[in-house]
Protein backbone atom coordinates (compact mmCIF):
# COMPACT_ATOMS: atom_id res chain seq x y z
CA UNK A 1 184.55 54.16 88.83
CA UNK A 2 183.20 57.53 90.08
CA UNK A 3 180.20 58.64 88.40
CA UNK A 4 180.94 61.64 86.80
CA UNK A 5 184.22 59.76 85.14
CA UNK A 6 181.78 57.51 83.97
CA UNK A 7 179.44 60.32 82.58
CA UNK A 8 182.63 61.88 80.74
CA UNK A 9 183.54 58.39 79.15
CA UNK A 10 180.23 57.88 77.80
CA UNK A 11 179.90 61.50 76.52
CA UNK A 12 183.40 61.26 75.13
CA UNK A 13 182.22 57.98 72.87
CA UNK A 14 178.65 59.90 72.10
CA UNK A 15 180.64 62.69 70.27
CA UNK A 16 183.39 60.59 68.94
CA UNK A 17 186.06 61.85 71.64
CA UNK A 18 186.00 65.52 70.55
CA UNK A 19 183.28 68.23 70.25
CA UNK A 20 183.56 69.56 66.67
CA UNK A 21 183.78 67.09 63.59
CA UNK A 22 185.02 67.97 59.48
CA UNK A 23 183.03 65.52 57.04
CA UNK A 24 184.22 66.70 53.58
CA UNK A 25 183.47 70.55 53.50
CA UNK A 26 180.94 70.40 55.70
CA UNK A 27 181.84 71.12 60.02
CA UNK A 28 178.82 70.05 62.80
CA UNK A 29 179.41 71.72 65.96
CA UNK A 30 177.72 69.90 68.84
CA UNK A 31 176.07 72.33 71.35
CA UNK A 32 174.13 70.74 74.63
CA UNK A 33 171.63 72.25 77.34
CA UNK A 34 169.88 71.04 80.13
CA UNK A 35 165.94 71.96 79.25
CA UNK A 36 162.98 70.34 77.24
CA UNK A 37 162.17 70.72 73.56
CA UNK A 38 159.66 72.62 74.15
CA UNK A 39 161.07 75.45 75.62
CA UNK A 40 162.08 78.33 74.17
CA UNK A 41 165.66 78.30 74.26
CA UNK A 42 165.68 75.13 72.13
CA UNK A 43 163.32 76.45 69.65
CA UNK A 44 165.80 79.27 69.42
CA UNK A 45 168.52 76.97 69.61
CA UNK A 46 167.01 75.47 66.10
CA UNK A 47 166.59 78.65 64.28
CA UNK A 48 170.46 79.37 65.15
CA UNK A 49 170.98 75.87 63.22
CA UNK A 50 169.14 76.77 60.47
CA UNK A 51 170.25 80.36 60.19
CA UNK A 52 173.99 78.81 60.50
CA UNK A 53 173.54 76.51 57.87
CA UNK A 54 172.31 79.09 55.20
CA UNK A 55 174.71 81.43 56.30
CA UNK A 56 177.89 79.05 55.70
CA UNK A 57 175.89 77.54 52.73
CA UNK A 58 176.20 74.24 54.55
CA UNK A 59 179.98 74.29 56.11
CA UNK A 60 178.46 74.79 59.74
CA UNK A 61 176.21 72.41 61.08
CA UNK A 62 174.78 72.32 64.25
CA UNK A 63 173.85 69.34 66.26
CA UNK A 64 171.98 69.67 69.45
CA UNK A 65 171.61 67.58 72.40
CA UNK A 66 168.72 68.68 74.75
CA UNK A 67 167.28 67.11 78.27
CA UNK A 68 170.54 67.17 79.52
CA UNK A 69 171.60 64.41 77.46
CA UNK A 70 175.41 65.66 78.09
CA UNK A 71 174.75 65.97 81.68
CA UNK A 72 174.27 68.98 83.72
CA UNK A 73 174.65 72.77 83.25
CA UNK A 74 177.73 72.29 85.16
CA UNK A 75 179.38 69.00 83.76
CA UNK A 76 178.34 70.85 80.32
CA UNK A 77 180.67 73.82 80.94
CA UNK A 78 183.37 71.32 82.25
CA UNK A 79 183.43 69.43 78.71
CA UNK A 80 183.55 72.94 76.87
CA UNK A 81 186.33 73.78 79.29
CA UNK A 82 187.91 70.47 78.35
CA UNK A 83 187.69 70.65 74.15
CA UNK A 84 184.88 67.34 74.35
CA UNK A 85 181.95 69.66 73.51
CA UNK A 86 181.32 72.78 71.44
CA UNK A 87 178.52 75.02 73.04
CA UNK A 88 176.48 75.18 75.57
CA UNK A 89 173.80 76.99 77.45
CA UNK A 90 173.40 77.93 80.76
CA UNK A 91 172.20 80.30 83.70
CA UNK A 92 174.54 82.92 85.00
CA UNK A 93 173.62 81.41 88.42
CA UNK A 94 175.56 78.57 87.16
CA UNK A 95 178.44 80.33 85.54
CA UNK A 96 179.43 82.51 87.89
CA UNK A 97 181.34 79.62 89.18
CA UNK A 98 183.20 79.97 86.10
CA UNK A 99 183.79 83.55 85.49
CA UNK A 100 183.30 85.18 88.94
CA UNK A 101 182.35 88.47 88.06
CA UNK A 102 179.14 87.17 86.42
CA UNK A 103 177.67 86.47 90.17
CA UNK A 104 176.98 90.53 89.61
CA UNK A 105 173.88 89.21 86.84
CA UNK A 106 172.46 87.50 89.99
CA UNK A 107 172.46 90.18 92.81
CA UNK A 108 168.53 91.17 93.76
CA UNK A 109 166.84 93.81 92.30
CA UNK A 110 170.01 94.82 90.85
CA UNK A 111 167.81 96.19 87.20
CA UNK A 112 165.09 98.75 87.65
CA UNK A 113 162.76 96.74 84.98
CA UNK A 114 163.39 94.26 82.18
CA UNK A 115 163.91 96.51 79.35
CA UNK A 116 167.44 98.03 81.79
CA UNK A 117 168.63 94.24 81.82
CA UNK A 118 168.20 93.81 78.17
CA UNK A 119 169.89 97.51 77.46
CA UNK A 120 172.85 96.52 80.09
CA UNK A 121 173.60 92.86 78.59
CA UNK A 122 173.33 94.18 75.14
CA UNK A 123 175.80 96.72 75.82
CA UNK A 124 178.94 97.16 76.97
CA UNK A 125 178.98 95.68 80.44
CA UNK A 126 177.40 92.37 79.06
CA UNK A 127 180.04 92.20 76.01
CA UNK A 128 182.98 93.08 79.12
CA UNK A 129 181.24 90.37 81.30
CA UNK A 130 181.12 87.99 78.09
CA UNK A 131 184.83 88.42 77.20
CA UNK A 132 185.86 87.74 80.88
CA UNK A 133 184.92 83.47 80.41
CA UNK A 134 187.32 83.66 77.55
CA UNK A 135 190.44 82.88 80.71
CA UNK A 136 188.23 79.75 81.49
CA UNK A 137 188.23 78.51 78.48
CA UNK A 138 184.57 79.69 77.77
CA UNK A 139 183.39 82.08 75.13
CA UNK A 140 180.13 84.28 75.63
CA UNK A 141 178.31 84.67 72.46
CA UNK A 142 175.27 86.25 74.21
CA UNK A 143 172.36 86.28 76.22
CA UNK A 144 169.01 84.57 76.27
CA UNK A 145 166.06 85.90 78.11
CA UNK A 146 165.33 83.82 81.13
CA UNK A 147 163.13 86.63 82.76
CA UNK A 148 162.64 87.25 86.54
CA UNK A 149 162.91 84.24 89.43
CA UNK A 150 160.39 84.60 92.15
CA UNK A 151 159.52 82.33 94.74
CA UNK A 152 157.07 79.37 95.11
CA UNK A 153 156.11 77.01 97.79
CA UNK A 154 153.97 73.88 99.00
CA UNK A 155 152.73 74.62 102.27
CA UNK A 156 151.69 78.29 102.78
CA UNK A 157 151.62 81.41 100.37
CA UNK A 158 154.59 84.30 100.78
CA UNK A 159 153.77 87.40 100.90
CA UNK A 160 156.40 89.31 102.09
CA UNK A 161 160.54 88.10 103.46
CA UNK A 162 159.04 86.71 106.67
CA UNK A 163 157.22 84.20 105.23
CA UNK A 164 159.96 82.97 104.11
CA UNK A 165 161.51 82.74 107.73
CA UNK A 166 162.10 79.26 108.63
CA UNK A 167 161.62 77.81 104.81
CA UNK A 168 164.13 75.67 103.37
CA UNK A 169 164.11 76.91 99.80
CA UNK A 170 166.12 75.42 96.57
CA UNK A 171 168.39 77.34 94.99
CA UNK A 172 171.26 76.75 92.70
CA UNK A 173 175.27 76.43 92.90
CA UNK A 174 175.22 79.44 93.22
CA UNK A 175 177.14 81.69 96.33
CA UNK A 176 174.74 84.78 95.37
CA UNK A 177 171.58 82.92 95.33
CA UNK A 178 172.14 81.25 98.51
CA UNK A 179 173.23 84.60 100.23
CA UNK A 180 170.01 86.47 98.35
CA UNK A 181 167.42 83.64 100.23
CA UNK A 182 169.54 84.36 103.25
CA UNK A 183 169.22 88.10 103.71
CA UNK A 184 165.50 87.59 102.55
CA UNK A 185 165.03 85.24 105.61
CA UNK A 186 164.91 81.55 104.11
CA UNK A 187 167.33 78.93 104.42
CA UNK A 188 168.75 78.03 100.87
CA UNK A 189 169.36 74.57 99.56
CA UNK A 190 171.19 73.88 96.58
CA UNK A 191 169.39 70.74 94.45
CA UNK A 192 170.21 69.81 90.94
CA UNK A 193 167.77 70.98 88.44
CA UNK A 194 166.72 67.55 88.28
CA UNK A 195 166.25 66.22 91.54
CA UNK A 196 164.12 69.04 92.31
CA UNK A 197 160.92 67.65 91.73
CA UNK A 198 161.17 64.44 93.85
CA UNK A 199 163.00 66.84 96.44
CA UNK A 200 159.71 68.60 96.69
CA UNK A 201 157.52 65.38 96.88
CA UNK A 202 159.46 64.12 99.60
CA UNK A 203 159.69 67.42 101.65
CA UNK A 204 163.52 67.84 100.95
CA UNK A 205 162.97 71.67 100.87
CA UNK A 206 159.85 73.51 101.34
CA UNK A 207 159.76 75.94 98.21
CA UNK A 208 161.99 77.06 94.91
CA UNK A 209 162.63 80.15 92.75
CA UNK A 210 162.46 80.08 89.29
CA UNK A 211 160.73 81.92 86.19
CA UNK A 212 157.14 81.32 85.04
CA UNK A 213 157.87 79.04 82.35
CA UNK A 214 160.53 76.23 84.30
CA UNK A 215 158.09 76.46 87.20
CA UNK A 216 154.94 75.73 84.73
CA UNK A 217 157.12 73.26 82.22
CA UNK A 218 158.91 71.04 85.29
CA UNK A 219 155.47 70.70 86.74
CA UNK A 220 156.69 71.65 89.81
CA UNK A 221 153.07 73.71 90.25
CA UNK A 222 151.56 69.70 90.34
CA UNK A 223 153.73 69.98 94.15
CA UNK A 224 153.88 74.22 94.75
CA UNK A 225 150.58 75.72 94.74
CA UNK A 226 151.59 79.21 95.70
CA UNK A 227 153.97 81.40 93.43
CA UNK A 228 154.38 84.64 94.52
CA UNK A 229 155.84 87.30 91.65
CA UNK A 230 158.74 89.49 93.77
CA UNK A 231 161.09 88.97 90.71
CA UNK A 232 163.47 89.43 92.70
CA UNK A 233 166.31 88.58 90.08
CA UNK A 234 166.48 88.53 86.61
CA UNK A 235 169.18 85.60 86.02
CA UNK A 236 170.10 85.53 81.88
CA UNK A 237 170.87 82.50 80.08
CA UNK A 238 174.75 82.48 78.47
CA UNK A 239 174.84 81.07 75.18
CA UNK A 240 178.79 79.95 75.25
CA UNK A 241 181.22 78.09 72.88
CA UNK A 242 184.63 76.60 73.87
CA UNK A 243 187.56 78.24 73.26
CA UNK A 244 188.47 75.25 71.71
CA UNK A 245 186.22 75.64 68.89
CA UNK A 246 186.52 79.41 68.75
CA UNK A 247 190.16 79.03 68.33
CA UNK A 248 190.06 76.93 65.61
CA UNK A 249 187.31 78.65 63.37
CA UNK A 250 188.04 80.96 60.71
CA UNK A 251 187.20 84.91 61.08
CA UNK A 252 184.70 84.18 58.44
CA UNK A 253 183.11 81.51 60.47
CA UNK A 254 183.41 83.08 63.57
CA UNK A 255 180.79 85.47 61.65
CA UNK A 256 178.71 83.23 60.61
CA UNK A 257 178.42 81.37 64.37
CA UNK A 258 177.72 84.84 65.89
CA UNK A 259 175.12 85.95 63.62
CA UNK A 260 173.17 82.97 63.78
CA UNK A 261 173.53 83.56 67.59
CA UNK A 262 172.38 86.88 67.32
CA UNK A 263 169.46 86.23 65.32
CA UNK A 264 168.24 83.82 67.14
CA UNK A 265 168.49 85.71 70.51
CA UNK A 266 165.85 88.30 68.93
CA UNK A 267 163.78 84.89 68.54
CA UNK A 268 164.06 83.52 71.51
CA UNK A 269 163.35 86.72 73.45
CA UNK A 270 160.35 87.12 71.31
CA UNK A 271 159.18 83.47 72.16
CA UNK A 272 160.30 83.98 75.94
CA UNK A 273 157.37 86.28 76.43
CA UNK A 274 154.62 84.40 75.18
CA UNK A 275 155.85 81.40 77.28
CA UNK A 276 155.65 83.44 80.24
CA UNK A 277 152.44 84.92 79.72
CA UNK A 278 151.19 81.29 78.90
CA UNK A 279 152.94 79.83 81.55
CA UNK A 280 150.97 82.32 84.07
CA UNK A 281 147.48 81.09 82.34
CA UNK A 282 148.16 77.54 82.91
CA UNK A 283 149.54 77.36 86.11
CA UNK A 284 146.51 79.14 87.64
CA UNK A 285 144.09 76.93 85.60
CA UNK A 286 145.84 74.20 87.34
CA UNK A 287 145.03 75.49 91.01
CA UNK A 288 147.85 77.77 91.49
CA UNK A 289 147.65 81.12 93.72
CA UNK A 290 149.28 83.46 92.35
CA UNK A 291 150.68 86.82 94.29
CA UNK A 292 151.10 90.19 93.54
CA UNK A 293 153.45 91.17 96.67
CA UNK A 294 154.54 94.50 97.49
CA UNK A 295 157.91 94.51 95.72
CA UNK A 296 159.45 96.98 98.32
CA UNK A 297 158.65 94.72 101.17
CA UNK A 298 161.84 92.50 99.39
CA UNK A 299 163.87 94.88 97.70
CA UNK A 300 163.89 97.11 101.13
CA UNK A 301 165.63 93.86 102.93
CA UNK A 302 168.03 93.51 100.89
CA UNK A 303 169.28 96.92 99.63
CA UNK A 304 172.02 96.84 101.74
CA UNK A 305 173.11 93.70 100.60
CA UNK A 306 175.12 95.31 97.86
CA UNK A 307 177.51 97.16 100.68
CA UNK A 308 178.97 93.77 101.58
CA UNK A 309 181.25 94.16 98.26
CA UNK A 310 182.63 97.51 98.94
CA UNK A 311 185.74 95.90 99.54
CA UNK A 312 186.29 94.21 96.23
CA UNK A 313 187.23 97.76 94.44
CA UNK A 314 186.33 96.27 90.78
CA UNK A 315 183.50 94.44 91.24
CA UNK A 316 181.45 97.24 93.21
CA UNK A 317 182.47 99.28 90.23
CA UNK A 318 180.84 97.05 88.51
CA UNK A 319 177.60 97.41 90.48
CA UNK A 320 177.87 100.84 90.20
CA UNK A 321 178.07 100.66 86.59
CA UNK A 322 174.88 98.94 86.07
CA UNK A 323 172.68 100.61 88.78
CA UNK A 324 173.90 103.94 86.97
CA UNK A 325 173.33 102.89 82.98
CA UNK A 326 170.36 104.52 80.71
């Protein structure tokens, strides 16, 4: 038996064959993710169960499965696309697979600062971009702050895109990742979230890119003791249901689900930024470097990176769009 058939059987008997279970009045939507409990999308992930509970007065409930107990971000989004899970979580690295026009989320140095990604995802284009998964069977409910990916490595510091030159660098399924560590002079790898670690013991790849907090809470800085801050994307998290659920709930609990959502965005956005900042703190207590490179030096190698889509009419739009927005 293939191993992922396997992984769908036993996730299939976990949740009792489908995603979203009645008892009496009372309805438990199962939601998964791939990261610890002590990050800040699962504390956020709690408050939207609590907030969803006193908002329905007890006929939501939500049940959560962290540490990729449900598999990966990937197999996740295949089981909402499927009706054998409810919601999920995940980078827009990894649904771009999904909903193609997301891949524009992950294009380098695409926002001028964080507070232009927050204003763009809250507004239109994010809610357009959010209503495209709804043809794949996926519903965006909205975004989670995952803050800027920059670059860290074992053997020598980076301080500018030809250091990178010759480095074999982890990145995820993603096309516009592996084309971003391309143009920036690395060779990209694509490793599982979880494999990562031993991939970097072993010598697999030389180097990641991630935010502060997954590179200080999957110890990776134990391996990597140079991270240099380009920030040279800022990847959001999705928080997504299946259109299978969404179907299937009421207007007045389609309310309820997205409010809880909503609040608990605010919260997690809120708790994002003190993991960062403590993520920093730690990592550099623990014998990290960490660099302050001259932005420009990686923004300037890839600025015409963007031309390569000038083709595809609606997607440079797109780009347009977002480079343009107040």
């Amino acid at each position: 038996m293939k191993p992922f058939i396997a992984l769908i059987l036993s996730i299939l008997l976990l949740l009792g064959f489908s995603g979203c279970h009645e008892l009496g009045d009372s309805r438990t939507i199962k939601l998964a993710h791939g990261l610890d409990v002590s990050h800040s999308v699962h504390k956020a992930m709690v408050q939207m169960g609590e907030d969803l509970k006193t908002l329905s007065e007890g006929k939501l409930l939500l049940k959560i499965y962290p540490n990729q107990q449900l598999g990966t971000e990937r197999q996740c989004l295949e089981l909402l696309q499927i009706g054998s899970l409810d919601m999920t979580k995940v980078s827009v690295g990894t649904l771009e697979n999904f909903a193609p026009n997301m891949r524009v989320l992950g294009l380098p140095f695409l926002f001028r600062n964080r507070q232009h990604s927050f204003d763009v995802l809250d507004g239109p284009i994010g809610q357009q971009l959010l209503n495209e998964g709804t043809q794949y069977w996926l519903k965006g409910l909205g975004y989670y702050d995952a803050g800027s990916r920059s670059f860290y490595t074992k053997e020598r510091p980076v301080h500018s895109p030809k250091d990178l030159v010759g480095l074999k660098i982890r990145v995820m399924e993603s096309v516009t990742a592996m084309d971003m560590v391309k143009d920036l002079g690395g060779s990209p790898t694509p490793i599982s979230w979880g494999e990562l670690y031993t991939s970097l013991q072993q010598g697999v790849v030389d180097g990641a890119e991630n935010n502060p907090p997954s590179f200080y809470l999957s110890r990776h800085y134990e391996v990597c003791k140079y991270y240099t801050l380009d920030e040279h994307t800022v990847l959001p998290d999705v928080v997504l249901a299946g259109t299978h659920l969404w179907d299937r709930l009421s207007e007045e609990e389609k309310g309820w689900l997205k409010k809880a959502v909503d609040s608990s965005i605010g919260h997690q956005r809120k708790l994002w930024a003190e993991a960062e900042a403590e993520a920093l703190a730690e990592v550099q207590k623990a014998g990290v470097e960490i660099i302050r490179p001259d932005k420009t030096l990686f923004s300037d190698q890839v600025k015409d990176s963007f031309d390569k889509y000038k083709q595809d009419t609606e997607f440079y739009k797109l780009i347009q769009a977002i480079q343009a927005s107040n």
